[in-house]
PDB file of N, CA and C in Angstrom:
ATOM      1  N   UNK A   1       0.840  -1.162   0.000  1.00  0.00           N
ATOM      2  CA  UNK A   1       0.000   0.000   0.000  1.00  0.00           C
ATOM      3  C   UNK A   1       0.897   1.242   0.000  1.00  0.00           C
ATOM      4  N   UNK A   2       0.437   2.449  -0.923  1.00  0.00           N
ATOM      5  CA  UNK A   2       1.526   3.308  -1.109  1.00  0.00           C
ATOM      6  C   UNK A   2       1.080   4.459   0.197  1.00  0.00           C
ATOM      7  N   UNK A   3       2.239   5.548   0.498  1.00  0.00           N
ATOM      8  CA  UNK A   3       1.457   6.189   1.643  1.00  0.00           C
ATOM      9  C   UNK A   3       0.808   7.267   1.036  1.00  0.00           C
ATOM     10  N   UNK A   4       0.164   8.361   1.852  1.00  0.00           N
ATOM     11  CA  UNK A   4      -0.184   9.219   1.714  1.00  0.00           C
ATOM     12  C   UNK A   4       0.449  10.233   1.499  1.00  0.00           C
ATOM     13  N   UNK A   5       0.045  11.208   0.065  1.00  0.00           N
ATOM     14  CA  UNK A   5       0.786  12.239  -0.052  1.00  0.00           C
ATOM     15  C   UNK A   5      -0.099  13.565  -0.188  1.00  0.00           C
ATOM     16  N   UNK A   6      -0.833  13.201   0.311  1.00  0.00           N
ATOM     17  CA  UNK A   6      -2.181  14.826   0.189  1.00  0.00           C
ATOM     18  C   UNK A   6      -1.950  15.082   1.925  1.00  0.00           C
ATOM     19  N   UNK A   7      -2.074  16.060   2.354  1.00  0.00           N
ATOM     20  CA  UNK A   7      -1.849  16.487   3.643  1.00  0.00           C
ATOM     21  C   UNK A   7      -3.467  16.245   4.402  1.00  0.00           C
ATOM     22  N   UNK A   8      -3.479  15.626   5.583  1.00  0.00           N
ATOM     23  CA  UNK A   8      -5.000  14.945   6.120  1.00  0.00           C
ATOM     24  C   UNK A   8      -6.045  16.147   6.020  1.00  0.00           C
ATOM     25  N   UNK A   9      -7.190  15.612   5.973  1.00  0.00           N
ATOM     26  CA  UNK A   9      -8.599  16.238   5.975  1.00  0.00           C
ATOM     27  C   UNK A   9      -9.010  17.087   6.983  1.00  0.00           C
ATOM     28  N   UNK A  10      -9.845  17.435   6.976  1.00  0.00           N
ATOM     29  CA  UNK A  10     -10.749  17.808   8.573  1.00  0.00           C
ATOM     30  C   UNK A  10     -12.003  17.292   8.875  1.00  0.00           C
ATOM     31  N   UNK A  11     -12.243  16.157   8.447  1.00  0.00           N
ATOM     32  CA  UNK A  11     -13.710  15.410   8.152  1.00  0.00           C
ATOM     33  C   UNK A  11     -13.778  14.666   9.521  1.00  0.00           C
ATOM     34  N   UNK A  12     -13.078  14.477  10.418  1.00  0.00           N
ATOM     35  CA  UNK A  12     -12.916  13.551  11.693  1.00  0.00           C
ATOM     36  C   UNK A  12     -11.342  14.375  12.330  1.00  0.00           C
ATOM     37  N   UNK A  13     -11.265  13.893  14.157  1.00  0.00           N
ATOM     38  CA  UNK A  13     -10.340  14.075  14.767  1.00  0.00           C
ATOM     39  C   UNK A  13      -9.933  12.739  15.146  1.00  0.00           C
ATOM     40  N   UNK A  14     -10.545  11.732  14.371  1.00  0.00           N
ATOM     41  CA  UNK A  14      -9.764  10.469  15.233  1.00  0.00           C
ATOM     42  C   UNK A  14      -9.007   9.270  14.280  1.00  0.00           C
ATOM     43  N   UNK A  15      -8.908  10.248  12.948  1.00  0.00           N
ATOM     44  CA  UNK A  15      -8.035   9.556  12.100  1.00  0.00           C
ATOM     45  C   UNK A  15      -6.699   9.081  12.145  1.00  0.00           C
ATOM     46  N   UNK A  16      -6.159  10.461  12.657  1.00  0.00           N
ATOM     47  CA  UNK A  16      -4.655  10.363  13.113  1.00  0.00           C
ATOM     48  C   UNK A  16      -4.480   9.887  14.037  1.00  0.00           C
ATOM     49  N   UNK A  17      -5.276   9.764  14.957  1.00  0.00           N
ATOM     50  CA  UNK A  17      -4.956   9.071  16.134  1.00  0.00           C
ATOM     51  C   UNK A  17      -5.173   7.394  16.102  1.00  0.00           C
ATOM     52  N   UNK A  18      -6.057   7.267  14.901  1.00  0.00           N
ATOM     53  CA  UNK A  18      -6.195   5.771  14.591  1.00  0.00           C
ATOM     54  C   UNK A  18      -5.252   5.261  14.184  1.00  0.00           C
ATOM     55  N   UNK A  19      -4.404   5.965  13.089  1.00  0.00           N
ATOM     56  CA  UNK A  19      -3.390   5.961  12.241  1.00  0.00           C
ATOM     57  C   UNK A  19      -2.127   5.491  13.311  1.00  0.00           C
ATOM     58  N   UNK A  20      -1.827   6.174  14.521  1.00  0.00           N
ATOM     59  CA  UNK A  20      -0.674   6.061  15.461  1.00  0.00           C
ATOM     60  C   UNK A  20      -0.880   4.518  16.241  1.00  0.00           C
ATOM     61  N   UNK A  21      -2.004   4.585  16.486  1.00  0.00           N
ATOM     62  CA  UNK A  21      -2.441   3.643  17.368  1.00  0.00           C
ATOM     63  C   UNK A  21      -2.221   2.188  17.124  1.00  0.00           C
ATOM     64  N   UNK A  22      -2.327   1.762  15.612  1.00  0.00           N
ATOM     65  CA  UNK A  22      -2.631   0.874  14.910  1.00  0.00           C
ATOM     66  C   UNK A  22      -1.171   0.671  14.833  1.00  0.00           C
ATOM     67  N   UNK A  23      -0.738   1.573  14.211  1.00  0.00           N
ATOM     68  CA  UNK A  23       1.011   1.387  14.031  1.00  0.00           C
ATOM     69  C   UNK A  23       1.676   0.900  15.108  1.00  0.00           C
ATOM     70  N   UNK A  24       1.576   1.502  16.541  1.00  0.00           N
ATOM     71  CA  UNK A  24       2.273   1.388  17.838  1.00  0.00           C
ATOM     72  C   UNK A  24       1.973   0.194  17.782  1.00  0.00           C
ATOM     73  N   UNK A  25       1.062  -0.330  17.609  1.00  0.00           N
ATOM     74  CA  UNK A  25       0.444  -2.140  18.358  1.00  0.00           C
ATOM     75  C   UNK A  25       0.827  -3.072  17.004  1.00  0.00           C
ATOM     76  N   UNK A  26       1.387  -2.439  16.131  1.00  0.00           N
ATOM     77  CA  UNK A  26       1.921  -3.482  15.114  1.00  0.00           C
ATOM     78  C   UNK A  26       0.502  -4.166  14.068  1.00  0.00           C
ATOM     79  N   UNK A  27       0.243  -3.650  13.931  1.00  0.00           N
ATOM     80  CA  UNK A  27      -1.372  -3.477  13.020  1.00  0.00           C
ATOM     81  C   UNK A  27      -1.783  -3.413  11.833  1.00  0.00           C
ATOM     82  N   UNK A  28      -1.259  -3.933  10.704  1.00  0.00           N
ATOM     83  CA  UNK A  28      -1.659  -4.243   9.762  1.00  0.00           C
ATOM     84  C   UNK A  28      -3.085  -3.573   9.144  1.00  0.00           C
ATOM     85  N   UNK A  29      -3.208  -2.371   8.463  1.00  0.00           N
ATOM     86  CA  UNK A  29      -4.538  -2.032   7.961  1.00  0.00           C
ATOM     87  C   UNK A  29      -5.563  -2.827   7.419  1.00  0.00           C
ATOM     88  N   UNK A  30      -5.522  -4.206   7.192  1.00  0.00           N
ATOM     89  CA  UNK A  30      -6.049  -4.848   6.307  1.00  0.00           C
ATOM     90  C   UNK A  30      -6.177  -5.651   7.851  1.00  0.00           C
ATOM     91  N   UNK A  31      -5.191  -6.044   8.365  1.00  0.00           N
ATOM     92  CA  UNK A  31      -5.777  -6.843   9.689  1.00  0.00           C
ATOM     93  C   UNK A  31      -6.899  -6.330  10.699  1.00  0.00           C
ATOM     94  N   UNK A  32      -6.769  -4.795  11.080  1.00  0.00           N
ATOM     95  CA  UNK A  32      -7.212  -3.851  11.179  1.00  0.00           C
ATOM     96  C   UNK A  32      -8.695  -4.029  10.603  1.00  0.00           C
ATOM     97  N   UNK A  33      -9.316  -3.922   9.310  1.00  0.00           N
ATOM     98  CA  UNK A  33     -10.112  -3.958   8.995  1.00  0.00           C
ATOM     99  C   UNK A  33     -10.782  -5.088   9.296  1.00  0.00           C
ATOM    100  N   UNK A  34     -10.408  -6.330   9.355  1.00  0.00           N
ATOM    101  CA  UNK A  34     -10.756  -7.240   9.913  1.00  0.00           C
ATOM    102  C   UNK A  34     -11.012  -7.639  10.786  1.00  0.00           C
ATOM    103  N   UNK A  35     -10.665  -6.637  11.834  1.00  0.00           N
ATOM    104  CA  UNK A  35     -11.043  -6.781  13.464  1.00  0.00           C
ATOM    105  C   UNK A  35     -12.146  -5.915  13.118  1.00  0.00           C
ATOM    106  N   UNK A  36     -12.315  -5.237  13.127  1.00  0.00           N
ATOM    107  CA  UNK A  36     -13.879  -4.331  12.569  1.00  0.00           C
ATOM    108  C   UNK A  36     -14.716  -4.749  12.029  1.00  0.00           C
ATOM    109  N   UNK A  37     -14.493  -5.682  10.979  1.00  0.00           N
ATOM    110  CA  UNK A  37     -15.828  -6.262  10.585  1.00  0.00           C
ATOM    111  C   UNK A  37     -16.112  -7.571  11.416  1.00  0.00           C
ATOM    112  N   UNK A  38     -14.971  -8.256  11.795  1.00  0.00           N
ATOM    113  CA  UNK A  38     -15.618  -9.272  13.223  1.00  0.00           C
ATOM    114  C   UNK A  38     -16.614  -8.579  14.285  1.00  0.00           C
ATOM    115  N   UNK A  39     -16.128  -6.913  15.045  1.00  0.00           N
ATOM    116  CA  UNK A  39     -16.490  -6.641  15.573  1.00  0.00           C
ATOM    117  C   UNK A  39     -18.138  -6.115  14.762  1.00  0.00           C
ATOM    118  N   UNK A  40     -18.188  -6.182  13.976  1.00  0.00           N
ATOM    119  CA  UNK A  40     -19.853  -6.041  13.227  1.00  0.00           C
ATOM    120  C   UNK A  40     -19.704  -4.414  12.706  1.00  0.00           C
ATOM    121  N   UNK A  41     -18.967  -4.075  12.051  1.00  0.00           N
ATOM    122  CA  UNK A  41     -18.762  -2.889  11.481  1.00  0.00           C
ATOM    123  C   UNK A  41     -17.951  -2.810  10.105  1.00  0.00           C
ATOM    124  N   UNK A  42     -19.020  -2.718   9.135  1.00  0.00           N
ATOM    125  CA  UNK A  42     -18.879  -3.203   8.242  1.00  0.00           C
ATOM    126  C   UNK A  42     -18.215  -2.508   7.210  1.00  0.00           C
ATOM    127  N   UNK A  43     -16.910  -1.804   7.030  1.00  0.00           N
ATOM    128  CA  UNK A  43     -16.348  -0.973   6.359  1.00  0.00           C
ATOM    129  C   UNK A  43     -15.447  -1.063   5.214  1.00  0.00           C
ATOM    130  N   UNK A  44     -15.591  -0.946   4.225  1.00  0.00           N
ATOM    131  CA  UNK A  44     -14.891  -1.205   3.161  1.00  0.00           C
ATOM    132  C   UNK A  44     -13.218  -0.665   3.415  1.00  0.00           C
ATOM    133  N   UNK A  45     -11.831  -1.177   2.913  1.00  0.00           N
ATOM    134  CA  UNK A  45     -10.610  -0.731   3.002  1.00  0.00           C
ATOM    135  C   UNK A  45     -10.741   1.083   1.889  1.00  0.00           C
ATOM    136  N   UNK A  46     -10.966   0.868   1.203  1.00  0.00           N
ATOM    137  CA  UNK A  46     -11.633   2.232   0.887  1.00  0.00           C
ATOM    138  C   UNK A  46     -11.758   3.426   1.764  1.00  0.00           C
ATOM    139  N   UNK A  47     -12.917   2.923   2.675  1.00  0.00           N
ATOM    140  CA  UNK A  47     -13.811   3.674   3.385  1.00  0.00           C
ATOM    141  C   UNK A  47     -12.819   4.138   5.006  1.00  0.00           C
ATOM    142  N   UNK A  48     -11.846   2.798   4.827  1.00  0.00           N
ATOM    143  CA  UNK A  48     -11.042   3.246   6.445  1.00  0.00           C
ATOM    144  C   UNK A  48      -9.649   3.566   5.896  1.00  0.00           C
ATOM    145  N   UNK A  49      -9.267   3.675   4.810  1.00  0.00           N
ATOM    146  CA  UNK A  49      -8.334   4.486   4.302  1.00  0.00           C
ATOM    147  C   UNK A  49      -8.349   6.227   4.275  1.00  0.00           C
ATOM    148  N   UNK A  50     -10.018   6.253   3.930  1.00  0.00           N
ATOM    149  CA  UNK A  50     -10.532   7.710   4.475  1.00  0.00           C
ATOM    150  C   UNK A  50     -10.419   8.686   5.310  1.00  0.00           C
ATOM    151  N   UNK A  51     -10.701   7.451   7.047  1.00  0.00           N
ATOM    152  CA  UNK A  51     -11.235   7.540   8.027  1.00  0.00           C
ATOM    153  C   UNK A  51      -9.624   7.641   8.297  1.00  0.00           C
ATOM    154  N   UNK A  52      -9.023   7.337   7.933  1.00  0.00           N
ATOM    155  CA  UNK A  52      -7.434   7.314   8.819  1.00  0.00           C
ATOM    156  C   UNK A  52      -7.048   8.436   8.271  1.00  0.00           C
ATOM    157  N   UNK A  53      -7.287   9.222   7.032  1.00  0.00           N
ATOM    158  CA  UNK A  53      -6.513  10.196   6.061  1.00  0.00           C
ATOM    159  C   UNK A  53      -7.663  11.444   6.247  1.00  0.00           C
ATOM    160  N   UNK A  54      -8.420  11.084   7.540  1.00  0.00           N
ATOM    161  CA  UNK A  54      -9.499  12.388   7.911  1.00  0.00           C
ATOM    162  C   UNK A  54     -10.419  12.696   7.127  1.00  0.00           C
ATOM    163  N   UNK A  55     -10.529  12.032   5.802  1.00  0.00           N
ATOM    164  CA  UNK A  55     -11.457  12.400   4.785  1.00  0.00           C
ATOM    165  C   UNK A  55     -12.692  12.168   4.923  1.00  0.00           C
ATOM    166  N   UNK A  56     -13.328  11.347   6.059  1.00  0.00           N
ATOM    167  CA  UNK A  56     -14.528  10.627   5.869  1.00  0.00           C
ATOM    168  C   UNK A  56     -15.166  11.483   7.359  1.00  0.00           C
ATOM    169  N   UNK A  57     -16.439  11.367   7.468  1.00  0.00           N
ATOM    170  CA  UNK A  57     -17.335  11.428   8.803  1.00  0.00           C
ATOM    171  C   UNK A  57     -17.025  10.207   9.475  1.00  0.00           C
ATOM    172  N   UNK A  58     -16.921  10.700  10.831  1.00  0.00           N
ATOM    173  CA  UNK A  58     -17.644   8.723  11.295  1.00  0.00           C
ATOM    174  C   UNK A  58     -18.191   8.970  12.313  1.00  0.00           C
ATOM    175  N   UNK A  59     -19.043   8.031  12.385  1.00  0.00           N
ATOM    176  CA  UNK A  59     -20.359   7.908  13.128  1.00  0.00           C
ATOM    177  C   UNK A  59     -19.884   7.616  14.445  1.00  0.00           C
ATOM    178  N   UNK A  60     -21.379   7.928  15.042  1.00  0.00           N
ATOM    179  CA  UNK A  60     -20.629   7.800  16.636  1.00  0.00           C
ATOM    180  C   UNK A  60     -20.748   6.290  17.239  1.00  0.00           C
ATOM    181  N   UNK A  61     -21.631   5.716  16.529  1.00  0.00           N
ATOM    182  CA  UNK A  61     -21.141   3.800  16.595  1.00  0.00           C
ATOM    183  C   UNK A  61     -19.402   3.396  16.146  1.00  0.00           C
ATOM    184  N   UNK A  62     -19.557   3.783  15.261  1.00  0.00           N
ATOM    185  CA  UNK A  62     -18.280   3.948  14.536  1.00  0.00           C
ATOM    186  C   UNK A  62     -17.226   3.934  15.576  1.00  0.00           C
ATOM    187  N   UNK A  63     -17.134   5.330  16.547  1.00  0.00           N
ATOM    188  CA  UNK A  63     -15.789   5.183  17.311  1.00  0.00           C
ATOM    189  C   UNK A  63     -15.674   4.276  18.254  1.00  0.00           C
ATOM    190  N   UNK A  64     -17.219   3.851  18.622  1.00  0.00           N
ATOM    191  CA  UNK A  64     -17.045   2.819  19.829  1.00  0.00           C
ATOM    192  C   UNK A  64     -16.203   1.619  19.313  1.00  0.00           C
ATOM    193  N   UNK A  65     -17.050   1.049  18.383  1.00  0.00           N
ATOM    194  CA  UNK A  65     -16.514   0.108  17.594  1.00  0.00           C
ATOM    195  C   UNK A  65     -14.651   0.231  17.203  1.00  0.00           C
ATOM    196  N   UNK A  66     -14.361   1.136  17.248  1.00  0.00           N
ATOM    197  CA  UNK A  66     -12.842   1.699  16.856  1.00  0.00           C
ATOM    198  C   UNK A  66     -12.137   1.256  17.823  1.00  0.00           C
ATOM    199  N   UNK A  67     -12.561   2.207  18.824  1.00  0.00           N
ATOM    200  CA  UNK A  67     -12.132   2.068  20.161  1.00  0.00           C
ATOM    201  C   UNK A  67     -11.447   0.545  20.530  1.00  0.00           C
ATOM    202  N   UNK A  68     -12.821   0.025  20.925  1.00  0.00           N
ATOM    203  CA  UNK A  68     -12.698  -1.956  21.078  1.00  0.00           C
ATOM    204  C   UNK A  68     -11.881  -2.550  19.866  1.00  0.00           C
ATOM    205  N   UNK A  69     -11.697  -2.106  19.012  1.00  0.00           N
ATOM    206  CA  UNK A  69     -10.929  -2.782  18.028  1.00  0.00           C
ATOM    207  C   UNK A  69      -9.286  -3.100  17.982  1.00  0.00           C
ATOM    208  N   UNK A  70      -9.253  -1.440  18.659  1.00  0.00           N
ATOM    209  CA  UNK A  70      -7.658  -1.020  19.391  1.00  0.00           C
ATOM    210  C   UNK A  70      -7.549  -1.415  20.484  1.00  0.00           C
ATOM    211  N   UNK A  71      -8.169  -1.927  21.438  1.00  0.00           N
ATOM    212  CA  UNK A  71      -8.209  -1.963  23.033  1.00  0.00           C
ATOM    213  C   UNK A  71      -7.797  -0.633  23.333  1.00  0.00           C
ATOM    214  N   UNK A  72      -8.526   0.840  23.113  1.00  0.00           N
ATOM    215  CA  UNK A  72      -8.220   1.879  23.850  1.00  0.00           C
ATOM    216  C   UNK A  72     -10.120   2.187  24.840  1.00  0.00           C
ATOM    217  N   UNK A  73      -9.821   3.096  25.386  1.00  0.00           N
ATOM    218  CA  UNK A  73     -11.076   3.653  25.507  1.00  0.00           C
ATOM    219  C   UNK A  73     -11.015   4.732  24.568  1.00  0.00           C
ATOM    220  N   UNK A  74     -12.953   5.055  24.502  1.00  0.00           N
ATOM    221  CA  UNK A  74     -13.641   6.372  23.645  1.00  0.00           C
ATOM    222  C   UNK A  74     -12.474   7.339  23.975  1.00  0.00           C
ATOM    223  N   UNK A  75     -12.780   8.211  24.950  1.00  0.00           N
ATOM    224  CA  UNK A  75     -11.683   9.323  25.516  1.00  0.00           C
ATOM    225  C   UNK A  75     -10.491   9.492  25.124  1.00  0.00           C
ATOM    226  N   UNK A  76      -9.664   8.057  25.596  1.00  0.00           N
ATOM    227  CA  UNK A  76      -8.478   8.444  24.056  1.00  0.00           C
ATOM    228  C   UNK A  76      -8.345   8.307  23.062  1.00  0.00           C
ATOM    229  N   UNK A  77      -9.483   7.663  22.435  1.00  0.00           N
ATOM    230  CA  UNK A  77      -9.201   7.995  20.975  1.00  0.00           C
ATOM    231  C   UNK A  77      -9.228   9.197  21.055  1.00  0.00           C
ATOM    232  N   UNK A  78     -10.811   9.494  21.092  1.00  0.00           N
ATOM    233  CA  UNK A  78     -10.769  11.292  20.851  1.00  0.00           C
ATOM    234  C   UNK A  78      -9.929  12.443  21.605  1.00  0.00           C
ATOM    235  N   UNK A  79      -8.746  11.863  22.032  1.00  0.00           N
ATOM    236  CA  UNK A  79      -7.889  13.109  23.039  1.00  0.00           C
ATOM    237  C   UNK A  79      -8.294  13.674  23.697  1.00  0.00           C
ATOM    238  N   UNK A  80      -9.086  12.613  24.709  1.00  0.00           N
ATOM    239  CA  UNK A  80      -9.279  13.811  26.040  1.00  0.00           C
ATOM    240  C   UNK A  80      -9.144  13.206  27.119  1.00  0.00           C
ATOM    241  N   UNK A  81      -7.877  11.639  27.010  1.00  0.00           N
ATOM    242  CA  UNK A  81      -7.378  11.251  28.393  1.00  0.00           C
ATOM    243  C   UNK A  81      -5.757  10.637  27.628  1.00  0.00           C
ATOM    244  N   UNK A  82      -5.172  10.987  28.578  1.00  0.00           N
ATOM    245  CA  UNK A  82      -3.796  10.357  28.681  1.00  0.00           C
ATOM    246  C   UNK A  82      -3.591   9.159  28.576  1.00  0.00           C
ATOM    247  N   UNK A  83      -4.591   8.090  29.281  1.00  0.00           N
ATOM    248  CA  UNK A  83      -4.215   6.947  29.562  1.00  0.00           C
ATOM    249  C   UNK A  83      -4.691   6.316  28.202  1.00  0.00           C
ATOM    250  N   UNK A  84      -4.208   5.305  27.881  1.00  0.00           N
ATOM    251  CA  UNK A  84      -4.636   5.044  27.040  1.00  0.00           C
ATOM    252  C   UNK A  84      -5.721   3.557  27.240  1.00  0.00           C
ATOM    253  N   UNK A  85      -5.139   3.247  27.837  1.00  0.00           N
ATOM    254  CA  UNK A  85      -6.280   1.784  28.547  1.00  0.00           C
ATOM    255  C   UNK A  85      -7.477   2.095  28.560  1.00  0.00           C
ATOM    256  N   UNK A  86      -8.770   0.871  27.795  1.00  0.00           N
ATOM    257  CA  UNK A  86      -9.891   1.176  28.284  1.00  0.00           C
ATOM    258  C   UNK A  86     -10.818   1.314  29.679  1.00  0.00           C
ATOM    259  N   UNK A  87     -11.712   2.171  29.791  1.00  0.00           N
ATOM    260  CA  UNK A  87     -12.132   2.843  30.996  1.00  0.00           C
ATOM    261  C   UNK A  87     -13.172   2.046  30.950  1.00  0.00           C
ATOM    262  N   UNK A  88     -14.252   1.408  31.889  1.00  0.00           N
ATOM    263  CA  UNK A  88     -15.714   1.163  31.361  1.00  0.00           C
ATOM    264  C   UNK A  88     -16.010   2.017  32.865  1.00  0.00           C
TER     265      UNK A  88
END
């Protein structure tokens, strides 16, 4: 997969942070996608190529689903806790 050479979107704040996240834990985009649609979220590589490059909306099912996919909590995805471990 080639990288990105357009500078990210403003369509979402939790692209880039998906983008880091995935990388740190050794994450494969395509593996990645596959934990998402196990988890019942049904997204085309297309559609989360988007979502990582800020181009897309995403829904607010969407981040939960994100979230659990990464083992983070909501909060850090969206930058508004340090820790990164999920909270319930």
């Amino acid at each position: 997969m080639k990288h990105r050479q357009e500078p990210p979107g403003d369509k979402n704040i939790i692209g880039s942070r998906v983008v880091a996240i995935r990388k740190s834990k050794g994450i494969k985009q395509r593996e990645f996608l596959a934990r998402l649609q196990t988890l019942g979220l049904d997204i085309s590589q297309t559609s989360l190529s988007r979502l990582e490059g800020q181009y897309r909306l995403v829904q607010d099912y969407e981040v939960v689903v994100i979230a659990k996919a990464l083992e983070v909590s909501v909060g850090y995805l969206l930058g508004e806790e340090i820790n990164r471990e999920r909270q319930f």
